[in-house]
PDB file of N, CA and C in Angstrom:
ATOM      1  N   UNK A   1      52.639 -10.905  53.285  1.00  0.00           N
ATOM      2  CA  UNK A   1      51.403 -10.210  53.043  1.00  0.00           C
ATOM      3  C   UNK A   1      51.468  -9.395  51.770  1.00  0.00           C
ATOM      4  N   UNK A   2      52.497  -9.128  51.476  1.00  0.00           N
ATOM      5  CA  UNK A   2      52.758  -8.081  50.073  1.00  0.00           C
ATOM      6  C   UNK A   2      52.611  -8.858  49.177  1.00  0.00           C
ATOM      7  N   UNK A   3      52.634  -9.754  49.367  1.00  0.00           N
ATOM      8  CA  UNK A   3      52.404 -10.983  47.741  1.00  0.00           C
ATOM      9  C   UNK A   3      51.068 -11.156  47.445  1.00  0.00           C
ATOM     10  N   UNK A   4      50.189 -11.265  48.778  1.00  0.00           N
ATOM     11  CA  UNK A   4      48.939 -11.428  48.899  1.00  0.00           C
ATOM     12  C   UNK A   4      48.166 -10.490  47.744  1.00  0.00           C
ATOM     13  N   UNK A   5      49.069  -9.273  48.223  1.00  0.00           N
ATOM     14  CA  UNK A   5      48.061  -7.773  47.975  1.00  0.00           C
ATOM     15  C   UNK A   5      48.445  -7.830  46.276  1.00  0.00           C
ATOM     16  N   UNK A   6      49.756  -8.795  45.867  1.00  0.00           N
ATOM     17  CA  UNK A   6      50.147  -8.262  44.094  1.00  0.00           C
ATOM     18  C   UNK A   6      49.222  -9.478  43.371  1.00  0.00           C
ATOM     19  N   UNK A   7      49.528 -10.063  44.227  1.00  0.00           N
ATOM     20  CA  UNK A   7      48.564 -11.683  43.821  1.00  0.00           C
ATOM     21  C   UNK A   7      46.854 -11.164  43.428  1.00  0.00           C
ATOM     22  N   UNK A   8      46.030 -10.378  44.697  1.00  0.00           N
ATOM     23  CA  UNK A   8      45.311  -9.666  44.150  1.00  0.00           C
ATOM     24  C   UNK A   8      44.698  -8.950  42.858  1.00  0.00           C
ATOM     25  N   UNK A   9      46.120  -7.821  43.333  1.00  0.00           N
ATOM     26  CA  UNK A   9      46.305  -6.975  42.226  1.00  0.00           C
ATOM     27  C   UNK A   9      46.298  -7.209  40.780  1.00  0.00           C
ATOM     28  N   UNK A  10      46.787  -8.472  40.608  1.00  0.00           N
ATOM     29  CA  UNK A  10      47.720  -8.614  39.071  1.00  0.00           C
ATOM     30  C   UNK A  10      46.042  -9.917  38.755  1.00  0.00           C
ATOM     31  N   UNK A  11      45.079 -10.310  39.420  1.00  0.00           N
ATOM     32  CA  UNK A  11      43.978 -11.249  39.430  1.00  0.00           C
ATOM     33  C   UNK A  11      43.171  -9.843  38.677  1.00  0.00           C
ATOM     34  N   UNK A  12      43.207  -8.672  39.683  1.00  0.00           N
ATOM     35  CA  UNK A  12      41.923  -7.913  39.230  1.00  0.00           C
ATOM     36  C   UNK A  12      42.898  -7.066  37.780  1.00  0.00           C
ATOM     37  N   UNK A  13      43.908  -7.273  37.321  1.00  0.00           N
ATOM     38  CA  UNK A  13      44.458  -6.731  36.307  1.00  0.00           C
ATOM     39  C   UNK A  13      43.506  -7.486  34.656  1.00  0.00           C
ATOM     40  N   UNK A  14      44.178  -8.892  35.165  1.00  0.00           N
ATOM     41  CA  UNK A  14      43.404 -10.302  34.222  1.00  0.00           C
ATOM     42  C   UNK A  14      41.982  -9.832  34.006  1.00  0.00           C
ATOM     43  N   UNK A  15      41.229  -9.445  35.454  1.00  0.00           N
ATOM     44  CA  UNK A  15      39.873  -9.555  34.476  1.00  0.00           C
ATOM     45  C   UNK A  15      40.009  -8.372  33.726  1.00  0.00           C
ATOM     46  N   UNK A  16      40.391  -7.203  34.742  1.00  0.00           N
ATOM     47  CA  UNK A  16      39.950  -5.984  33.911  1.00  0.00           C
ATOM     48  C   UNK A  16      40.447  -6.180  32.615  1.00  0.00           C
ATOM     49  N   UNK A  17      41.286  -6.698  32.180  1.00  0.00           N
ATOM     50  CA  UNK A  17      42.075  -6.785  30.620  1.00  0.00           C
ATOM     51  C   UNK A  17      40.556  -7.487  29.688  1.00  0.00           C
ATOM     52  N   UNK A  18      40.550  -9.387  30.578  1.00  0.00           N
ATOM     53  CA  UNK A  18      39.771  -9.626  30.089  1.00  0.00           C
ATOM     54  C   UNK A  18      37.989  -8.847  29.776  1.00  0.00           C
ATOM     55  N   UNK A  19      37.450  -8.123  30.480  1.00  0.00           N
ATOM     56  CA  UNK A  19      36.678  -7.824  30.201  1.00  0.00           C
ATOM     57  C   UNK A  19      36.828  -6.630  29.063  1.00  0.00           C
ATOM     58  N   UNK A  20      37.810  -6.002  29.318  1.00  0.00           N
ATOM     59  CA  UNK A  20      38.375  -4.701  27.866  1.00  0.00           C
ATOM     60  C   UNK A  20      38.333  -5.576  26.576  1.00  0.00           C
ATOM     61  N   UNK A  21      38.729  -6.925  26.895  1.00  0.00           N
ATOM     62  CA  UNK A  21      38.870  -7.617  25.433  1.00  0.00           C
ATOM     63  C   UNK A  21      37.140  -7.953  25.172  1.00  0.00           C
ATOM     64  N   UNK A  22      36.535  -8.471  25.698  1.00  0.00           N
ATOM     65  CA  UNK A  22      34.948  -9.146  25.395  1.00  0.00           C
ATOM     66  C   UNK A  22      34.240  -7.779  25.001  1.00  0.00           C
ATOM     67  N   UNK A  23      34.457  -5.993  25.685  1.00  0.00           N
ATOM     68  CA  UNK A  23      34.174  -5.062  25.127  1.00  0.00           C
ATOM     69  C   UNK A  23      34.490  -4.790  23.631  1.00  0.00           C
ATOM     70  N   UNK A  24      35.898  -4.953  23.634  1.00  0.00           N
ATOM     71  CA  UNK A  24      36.437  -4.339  22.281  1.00  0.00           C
ATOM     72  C   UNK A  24      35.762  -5.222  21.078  1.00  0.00           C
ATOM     73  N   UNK A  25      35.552  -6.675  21.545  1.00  0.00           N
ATOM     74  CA  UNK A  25      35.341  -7.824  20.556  1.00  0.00           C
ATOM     75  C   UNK A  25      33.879  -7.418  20.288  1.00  0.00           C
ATOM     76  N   UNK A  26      33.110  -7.061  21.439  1.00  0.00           N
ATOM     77  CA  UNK A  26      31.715  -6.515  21.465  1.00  0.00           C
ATOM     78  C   UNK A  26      31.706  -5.435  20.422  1.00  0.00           C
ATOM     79  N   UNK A  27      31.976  -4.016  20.684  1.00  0.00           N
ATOM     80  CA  UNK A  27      32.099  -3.026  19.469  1.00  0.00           C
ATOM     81  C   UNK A  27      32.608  -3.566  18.445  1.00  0.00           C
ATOM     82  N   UNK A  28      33.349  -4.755  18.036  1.00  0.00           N
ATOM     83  CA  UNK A  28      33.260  -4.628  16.538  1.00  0.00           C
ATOM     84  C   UNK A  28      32.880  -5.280  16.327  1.00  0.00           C
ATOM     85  N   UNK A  29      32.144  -6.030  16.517  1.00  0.00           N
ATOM     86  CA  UNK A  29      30.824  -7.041  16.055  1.00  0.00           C
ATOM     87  C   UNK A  29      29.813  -6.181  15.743  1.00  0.00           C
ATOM     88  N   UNK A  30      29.441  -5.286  16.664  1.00  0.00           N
ATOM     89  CA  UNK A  30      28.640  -4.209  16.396  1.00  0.00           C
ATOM     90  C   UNK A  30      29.114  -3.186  14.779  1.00  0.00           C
ATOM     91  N   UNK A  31      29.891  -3.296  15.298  1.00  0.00           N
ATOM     92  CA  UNK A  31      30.979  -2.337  14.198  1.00  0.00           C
ATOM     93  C   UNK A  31      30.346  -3.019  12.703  1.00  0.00           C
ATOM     94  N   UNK A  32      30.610  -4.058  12.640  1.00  0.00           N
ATOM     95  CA  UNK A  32      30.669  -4.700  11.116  1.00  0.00           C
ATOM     96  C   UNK A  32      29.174  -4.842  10.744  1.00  0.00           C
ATOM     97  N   UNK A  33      28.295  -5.376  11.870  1.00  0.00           N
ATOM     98  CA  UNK A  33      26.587  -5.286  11.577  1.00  0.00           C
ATOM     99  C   UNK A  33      26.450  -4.281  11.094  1.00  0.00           C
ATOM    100  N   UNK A  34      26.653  -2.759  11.691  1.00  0.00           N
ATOM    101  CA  UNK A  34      26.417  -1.296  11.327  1.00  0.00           C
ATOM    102  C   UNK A  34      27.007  -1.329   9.680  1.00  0.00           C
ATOM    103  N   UNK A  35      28.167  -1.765   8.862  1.00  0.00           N
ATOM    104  CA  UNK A  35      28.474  -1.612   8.366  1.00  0.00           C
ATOM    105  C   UNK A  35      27.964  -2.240   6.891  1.00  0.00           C
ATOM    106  N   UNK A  36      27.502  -3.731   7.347  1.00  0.00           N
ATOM    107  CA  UNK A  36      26.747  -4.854   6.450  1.00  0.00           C
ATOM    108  C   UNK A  36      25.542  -4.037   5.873  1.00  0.00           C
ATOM    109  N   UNK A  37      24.942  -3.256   7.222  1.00  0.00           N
ATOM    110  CA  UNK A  37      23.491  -2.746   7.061  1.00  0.00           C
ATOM    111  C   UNK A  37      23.543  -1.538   6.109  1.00  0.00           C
ATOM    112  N   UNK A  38      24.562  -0.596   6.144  1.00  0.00           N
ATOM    113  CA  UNK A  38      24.821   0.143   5.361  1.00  0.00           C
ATOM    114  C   UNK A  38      24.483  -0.165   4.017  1.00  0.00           C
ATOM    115  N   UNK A  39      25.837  -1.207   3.804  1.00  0.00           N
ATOM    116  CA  UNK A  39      26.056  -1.957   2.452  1.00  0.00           C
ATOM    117  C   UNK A  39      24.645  -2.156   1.883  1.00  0.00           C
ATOM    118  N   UNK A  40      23.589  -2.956   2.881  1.00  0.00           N
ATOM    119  CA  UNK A  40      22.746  -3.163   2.447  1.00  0.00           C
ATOM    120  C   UNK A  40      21.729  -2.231   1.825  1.00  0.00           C
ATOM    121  N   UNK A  41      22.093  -1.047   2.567  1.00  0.00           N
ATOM    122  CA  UNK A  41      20.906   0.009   2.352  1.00  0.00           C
ATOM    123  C   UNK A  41      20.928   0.654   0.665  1.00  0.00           C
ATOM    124  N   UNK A  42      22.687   1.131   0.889  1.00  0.00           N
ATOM    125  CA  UNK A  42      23.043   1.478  -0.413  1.00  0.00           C
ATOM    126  C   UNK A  42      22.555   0.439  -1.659  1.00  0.00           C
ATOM    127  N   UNK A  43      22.659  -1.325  -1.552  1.00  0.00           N
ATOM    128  CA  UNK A  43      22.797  -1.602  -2.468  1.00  0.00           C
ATOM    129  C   UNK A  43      20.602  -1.584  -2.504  1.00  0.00           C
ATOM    130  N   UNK A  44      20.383  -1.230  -1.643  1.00  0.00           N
ATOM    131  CA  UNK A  44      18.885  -0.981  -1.686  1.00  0.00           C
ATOM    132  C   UNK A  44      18.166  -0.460  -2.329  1.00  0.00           C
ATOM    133  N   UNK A  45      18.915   0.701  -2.129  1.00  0.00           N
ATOM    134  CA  UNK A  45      18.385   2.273  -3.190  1.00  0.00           C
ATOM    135  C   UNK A  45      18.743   2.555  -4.167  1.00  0.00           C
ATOM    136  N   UNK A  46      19.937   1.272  -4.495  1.00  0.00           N
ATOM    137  CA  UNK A  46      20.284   1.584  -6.090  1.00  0.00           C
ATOM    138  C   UNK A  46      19.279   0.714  -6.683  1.00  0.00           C
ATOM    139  N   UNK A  47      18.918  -1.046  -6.285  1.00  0.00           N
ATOM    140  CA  UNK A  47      17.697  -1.260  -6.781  1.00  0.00           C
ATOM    141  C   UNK A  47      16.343  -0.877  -7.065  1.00  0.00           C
ATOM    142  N   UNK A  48      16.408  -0.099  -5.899  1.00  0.00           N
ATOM    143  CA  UNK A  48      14.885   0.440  -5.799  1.00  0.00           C
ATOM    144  C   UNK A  48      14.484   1.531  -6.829  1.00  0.00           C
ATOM    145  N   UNK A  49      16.129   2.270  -7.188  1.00  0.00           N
ATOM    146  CA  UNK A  49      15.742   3.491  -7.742  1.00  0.00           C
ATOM    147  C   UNK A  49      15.718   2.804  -9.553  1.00  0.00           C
ATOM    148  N   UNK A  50      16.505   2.203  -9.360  1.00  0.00           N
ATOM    149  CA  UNK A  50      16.220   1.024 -11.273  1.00  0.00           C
ATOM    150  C   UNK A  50      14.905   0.360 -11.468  1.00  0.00           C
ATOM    151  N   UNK A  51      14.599   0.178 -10.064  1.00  0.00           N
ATOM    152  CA  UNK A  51      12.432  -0.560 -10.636  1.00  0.00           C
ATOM    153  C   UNK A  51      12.162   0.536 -11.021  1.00  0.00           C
ATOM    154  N   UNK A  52      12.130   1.646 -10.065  1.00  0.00           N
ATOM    155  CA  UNK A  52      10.868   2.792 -10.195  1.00  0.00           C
ATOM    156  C   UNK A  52      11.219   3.492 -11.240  1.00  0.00           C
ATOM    157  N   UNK A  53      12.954   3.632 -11.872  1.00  0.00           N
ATOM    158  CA  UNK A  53      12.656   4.753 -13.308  1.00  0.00           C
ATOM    159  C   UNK A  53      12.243   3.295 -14.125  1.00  0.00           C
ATOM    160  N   UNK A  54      12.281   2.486 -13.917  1.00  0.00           N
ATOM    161  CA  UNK A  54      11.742   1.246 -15.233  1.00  0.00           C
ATOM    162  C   UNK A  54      10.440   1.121 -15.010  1.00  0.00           C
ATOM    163  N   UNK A  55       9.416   1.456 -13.744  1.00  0.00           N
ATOM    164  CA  UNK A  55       8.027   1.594 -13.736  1.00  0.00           C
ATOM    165  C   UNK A  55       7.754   3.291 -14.423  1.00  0.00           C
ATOM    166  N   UNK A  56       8.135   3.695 -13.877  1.00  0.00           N
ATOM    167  CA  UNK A  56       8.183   5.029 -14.279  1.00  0.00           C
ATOM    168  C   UNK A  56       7.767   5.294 -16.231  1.00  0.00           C
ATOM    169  N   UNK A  57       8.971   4.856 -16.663  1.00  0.00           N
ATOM    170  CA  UNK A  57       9.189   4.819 -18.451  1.00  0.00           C
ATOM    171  C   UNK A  57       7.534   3.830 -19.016  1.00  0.00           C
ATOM    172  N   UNK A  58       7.230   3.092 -17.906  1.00  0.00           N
ATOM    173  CA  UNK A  58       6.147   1.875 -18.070  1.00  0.00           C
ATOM    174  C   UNK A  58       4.925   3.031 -17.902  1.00  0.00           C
ATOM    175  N   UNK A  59       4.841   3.479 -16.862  1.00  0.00           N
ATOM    176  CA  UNK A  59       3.712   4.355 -16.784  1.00  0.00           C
ATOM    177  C   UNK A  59       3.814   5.683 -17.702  1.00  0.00           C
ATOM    178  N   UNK A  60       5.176   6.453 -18.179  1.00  0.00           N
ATOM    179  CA  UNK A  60       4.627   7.122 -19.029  1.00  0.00           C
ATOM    180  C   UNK A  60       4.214   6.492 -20.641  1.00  0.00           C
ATOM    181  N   UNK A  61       4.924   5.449 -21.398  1.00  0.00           N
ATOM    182  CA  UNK A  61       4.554   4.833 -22.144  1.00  0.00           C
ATOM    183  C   UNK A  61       3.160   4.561 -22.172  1.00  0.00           C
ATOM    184  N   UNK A  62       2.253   3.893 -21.293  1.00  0.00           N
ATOM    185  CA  UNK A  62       0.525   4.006 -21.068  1.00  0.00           C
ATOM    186  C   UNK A  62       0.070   5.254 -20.747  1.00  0.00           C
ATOM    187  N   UNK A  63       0.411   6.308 -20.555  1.00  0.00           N
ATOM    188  CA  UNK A  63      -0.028   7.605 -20.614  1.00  0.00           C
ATOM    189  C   UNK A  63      -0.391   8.232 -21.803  1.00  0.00           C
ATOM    190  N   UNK A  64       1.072   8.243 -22.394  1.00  0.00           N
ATOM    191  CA  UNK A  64       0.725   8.022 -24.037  1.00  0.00           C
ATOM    192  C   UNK A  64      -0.109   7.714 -24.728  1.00  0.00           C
ATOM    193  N   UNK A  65      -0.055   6.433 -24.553  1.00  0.00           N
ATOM    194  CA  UNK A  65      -1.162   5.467 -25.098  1.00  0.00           C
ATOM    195  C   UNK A  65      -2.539   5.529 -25.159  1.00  0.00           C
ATOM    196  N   UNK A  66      -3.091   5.846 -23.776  1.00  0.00           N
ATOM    197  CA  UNK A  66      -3.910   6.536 -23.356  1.00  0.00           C
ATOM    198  C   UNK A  66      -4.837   7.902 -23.972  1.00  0.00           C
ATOM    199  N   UNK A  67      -3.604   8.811 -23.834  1.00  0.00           N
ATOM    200  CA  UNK A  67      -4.115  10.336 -24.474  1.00  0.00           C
ATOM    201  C   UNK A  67      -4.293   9.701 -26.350  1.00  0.00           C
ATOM    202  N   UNK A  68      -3.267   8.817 -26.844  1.00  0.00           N
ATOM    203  CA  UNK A  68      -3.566   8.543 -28.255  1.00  0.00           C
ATOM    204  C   UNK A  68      -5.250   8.089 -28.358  1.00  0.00           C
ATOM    205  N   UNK A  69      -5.300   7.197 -27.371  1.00  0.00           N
ATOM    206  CA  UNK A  69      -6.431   6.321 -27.683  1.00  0.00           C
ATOM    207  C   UNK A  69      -7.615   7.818 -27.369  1.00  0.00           C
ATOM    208  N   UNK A  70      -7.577   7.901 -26.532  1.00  0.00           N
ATOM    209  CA  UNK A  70      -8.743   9.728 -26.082  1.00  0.00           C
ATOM    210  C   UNK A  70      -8.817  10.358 -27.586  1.00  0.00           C
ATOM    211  N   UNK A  71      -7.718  10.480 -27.934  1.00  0.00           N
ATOM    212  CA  UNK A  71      -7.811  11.569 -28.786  1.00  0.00           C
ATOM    213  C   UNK A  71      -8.515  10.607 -30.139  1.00  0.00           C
ATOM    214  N   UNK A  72      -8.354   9.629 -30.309  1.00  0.00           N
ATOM    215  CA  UNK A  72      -9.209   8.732 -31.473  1.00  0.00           C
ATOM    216  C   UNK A  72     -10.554   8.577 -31.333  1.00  0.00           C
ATOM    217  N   UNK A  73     -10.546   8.427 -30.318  1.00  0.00           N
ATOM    218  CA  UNK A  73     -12.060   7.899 -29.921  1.00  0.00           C
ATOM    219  C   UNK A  73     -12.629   9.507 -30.108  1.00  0.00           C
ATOM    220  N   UNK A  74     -11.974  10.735 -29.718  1.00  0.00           N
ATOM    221  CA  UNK A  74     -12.669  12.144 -29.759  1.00  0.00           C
ATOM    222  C   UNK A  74     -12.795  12.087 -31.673  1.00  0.00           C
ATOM    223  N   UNK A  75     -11.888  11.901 -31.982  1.00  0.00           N
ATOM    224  CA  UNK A  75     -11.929  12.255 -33.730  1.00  0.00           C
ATOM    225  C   UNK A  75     -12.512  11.229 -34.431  1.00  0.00           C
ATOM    226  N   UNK A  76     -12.997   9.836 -34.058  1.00  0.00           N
ATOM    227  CA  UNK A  76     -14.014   9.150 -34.447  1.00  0.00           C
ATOM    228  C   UNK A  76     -15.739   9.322 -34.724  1.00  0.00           C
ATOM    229  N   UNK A  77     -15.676   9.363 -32.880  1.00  0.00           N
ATOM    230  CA  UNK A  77     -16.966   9.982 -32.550  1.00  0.00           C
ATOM    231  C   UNK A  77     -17.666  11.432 -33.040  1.00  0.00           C
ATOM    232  N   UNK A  78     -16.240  12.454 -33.785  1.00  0.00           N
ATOM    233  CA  UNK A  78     -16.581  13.906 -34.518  1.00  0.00           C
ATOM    234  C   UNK A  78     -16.739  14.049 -35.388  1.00  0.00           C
ATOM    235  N   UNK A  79     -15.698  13.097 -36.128  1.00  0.00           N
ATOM    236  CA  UNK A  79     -15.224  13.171 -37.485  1.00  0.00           C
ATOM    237  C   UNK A  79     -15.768  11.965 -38.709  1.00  0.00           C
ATOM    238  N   UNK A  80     -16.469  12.075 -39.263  1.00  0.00           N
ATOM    239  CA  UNK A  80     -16.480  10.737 -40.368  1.00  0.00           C
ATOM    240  C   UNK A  80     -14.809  10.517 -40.677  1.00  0.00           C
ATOM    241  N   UNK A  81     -14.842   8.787 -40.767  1.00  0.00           N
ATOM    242  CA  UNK A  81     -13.763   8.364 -40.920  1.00  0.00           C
ATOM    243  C   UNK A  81     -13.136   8.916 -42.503  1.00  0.00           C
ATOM    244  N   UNK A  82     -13.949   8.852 -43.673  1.00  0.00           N
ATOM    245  CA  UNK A  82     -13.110   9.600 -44.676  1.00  0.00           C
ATOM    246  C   UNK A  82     -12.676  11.048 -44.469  1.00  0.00           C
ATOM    247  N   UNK A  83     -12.989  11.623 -43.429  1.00  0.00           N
ATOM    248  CA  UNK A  83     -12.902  13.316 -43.322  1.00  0.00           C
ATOM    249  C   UNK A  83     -11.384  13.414 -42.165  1.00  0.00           C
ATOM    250  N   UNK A  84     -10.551  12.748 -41.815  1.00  0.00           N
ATOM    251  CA  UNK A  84      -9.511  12.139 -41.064  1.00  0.00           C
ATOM    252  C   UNK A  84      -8.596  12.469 -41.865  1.00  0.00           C
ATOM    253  N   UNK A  85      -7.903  13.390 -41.196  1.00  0.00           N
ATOM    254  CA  UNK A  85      -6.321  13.670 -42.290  1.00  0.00           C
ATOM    255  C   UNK A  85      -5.280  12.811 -41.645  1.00  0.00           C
ATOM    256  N   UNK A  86      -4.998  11.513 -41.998  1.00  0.00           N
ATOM    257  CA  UNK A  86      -3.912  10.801 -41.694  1.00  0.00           C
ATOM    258  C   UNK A  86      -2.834  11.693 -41.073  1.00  0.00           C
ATOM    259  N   UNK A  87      -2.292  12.234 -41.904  1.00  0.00           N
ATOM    260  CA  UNK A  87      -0.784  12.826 -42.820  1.00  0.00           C
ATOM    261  C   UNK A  87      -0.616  13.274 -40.888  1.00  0.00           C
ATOM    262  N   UNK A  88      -2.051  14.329 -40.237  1.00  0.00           N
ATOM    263  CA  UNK A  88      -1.566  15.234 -39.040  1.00  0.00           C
ATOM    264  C   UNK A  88      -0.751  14.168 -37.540  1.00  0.00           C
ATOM    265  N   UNK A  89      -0.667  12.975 -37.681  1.00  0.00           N
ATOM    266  CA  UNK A  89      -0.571  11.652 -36.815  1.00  0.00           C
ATOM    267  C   UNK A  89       0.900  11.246 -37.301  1.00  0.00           C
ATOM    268  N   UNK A  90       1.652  11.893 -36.261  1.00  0.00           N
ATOM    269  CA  UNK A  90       3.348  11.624 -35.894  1.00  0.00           C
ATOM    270  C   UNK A  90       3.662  10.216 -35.621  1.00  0.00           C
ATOM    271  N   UNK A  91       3.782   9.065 -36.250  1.00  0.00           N
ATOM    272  CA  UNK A  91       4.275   7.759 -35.650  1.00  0.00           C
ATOM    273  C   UNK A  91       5.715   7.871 -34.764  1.00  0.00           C
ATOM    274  N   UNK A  92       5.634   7.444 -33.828  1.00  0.00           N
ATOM    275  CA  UNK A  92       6.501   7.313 -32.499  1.00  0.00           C
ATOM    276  C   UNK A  92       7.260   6.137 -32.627  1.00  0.00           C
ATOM    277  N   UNK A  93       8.018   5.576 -33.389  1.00  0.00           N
ATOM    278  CA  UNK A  93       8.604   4.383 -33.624  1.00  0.00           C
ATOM    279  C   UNK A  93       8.907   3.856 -32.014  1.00  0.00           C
ATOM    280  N   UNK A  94       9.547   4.788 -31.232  1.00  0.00           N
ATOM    281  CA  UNK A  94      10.410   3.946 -29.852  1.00  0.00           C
ATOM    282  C   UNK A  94       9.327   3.195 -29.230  1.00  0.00           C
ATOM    283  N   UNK A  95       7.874   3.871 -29.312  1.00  0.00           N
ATOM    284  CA  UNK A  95       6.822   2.985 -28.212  1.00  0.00           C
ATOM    285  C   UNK A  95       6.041   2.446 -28.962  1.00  0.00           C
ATOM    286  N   UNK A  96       5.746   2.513 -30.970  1.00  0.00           N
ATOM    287  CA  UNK A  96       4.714   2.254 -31.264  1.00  0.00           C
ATOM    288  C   UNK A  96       3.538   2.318 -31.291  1.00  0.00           C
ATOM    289  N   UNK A  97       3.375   3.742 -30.929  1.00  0.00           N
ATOM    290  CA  UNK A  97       1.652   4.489 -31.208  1.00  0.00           C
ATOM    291  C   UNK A  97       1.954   5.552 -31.757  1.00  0.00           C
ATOM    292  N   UNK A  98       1.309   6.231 -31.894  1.00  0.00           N
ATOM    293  CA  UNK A  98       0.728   7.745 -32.844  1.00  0.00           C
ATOM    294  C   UNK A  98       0.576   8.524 -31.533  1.00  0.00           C
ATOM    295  N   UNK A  99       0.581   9.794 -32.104  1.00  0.00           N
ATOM    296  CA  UNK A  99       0.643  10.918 -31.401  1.00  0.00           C
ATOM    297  C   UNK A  99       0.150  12.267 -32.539  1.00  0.00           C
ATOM    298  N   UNK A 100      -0.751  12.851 -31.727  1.00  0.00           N
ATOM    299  CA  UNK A 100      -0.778  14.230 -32.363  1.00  0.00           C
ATOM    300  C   UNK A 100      -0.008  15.845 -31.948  1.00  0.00           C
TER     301      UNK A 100
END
Protein backbone atom coordinates (compact mmCIF):
# COMPACT_ATOMS: atom_id res chain seq x y z
CA UNK A 1 0.00 0.00 0.00
CA UNK A 2 2.96 2.46 0.59
CA UNK A 3 3.93 2.27 -3.02
CA UNK A 4 0.45 3.00 -3.94
CA UNK A 5 0.47 6.25 -1.85
CA UNK A 6 4.44 7.29 -3.54
CA UNK A 7 3.17 6.13 -6.91
CA UNK A 8 0.47 8.78 -6.26
CA UNK A 9 2.54 11.13 -4.81
CA UNK A 10 5.48 11.34 -7.25
CA UNK A 11 2.15 11.34 -10.40
CA UNK A 12 0.78 14.54 -8.59
CA UNK A 13 4.62 15.81 -8.32
CA UNK A 14 4.84 15.40 -12.56
CA UNK A 15 1.90 17.45 -13.04
CA UNK A 16 2.48 19.96 -10.51
CA UNK A 17 6.11 20.43 -12.12
CA UNK A 18 4.44 20.13 -15.41
CA UNK A 19 1.99 22.71 -14.99
CA UNK A 20 4.89 25.23 -13.17
CA UNK A 21 6.60 24.67 -16.56
CA UNK A 22 3.41 25.68 -19.11
CA UNK A 23 3.15 28.75 -16.31
CA UNK A 24 6.70 29.82 -16.45
CA UNK A 25 6.68 29.26 -20.45
CA UNK A 26 3.30 31.31 -20.18
CA UNK A 27 4.97 34.50 -18.35
CA UNK A 28 7.57 34.72 -20.73
CA UNK A 29 5.80 34.73 -23.71
CA UNK A 30 3.98 37.35 -22.05
CA UNK A 31 7.26 38.70 -20.93
CA UNK A 32 8.74 39.27 -24.49
CA UNK A 33 5.17 40.64 -26.09
CA UNK A 34 5.38 43.35 -23.15
CA UNK A 35 8.78 43.95 -24.24
CA UNK A 36 8.38 43.97 -28.36
CA UNK A 37 5.51 46.50 -27.50
CA UNK A 38 7.73 48.67 -25.66
CA UNK A 39 10.36 48.54 -28.40
CA UNK A 40 7.65 49.43 -30.47
CA UNK A 41 6.39 52.36 -28.66
CA UNK A 42 9.83 53.91 -28.22
CA UNK A 43 10.71 53.38 -31.78
CA UNK A 44 7.14 55.22 -32.22
CA UNK A 45 7.80 58.39 -30.62
CA UNK A 46 11.02 58.80 -32.02
CA UNK A 47 9.22 58.74 -35.49
CA UNK A 48 6.47 60.58 -34.60
CA UNK A 49 8.46 63.24 -32.92
CA UNK A 50 10.84 63.63 -36.53
CA UNK A 51 7.35 64.13 -38.73
CA UNK A 52 6.00 66.71 -36.40
CA UNK A 53 9.38 68.94 -35.87
CA UNK A 54 9.63 68.40 -39.93
CA UNK A 55 5.78 69.54 -40.14
CA UNK A 56 6.40 71.92 -37.68
CA UNK A 57 9.69 73.84 -39.67
CA UNK A 58 6.88 73.29 -42.81
CA UNK A 59 4.29 75.24 -41.03
CA UNK A 60 6.49 77.87 -39.71
CA UNK A 61 8.19 78.39 -43.15
CA UNK A 62 4.28 79.22 -44.61
CA UNK A 63 3.74 81.44 -41.74
CA UNK A 64 6.41 83.41 -42.93
CA UNK A 65 5.41 83.41 -46.13
CA UNK A 66 2.22 84.37 -45.32
CA UNK A 67 2.91 87.50 -42.99
CA UNK A 68 5.52 88.43 -46.17
CA UNK A 69 2.78 88.13 -48.59
CA UNK A 70 0.14 90.40 -45.87
CA UNK A 71 2.59 92.73 -45.51
CA UNK A 72 2.94 93.31 -49.61
CA UNK A 73 -0.31 93.25 -50.43
CA UNK A 74 -0.69 96.08 -47.22
CA UNK A 75 2.28 98.21 -48.94
CA UNK A 76 0.89 97.76 -52.46
CA UNK A 77 -2.56 98.57 -51.82
CA UNK A 78 -0.89 102.01 -49.64
CA UNK A 79 1.94 102.70 -51.29
CA UNK A 80 2.54 103.57 -55.12
CA UNK A 81 4.92 101.10 -56.35
CA UNK A 82 7.75 103.84 -57.11
CA UNK A 83 7.29 105.21 -53.42
CA UNK A 84 8.60 101.42 -52.02
CA UNK A 85 11.96 101.54 -50.37
CA UNK A 86 13.39 98.21 -51.49
CA UNK A 87 16.66 98.61 -49.42
CA UNK A 88 13.89 98.17 -45.84
CA UNK A 89 13.19 94.11 -47.15
CA UNK A 90 15.77 91.59 -45.37
CA UNK A 91 16.18 88.59 -47.96
CA UNK A 92 16.05 85.29 -45.91
CA UNK A 93 18.27 83.13 -48.08
CA UNK A 94 17.44 79.66 -45.85
CA UNK A 95 13.54 79.84 -46.97
CA UNK A 96 13.64 82.29 -49.85
CA UNK A 97 11.26 85.15 -49.11
CA UNK A 98 11.66 88.62 -47.72
CA UNK A 99 10.89 89.75 -44.51
CA UNK A 100 10.49 93.08 -42.89
Amino acid sequence: MARAGEITNAVNVGITVQADWENREFISHISLNVCRLFEFLVQFEAATKSKLASLNEKLDTLERRWSFLKIKKVLHQRTPLFLVDISTFIVDDEYDECSM
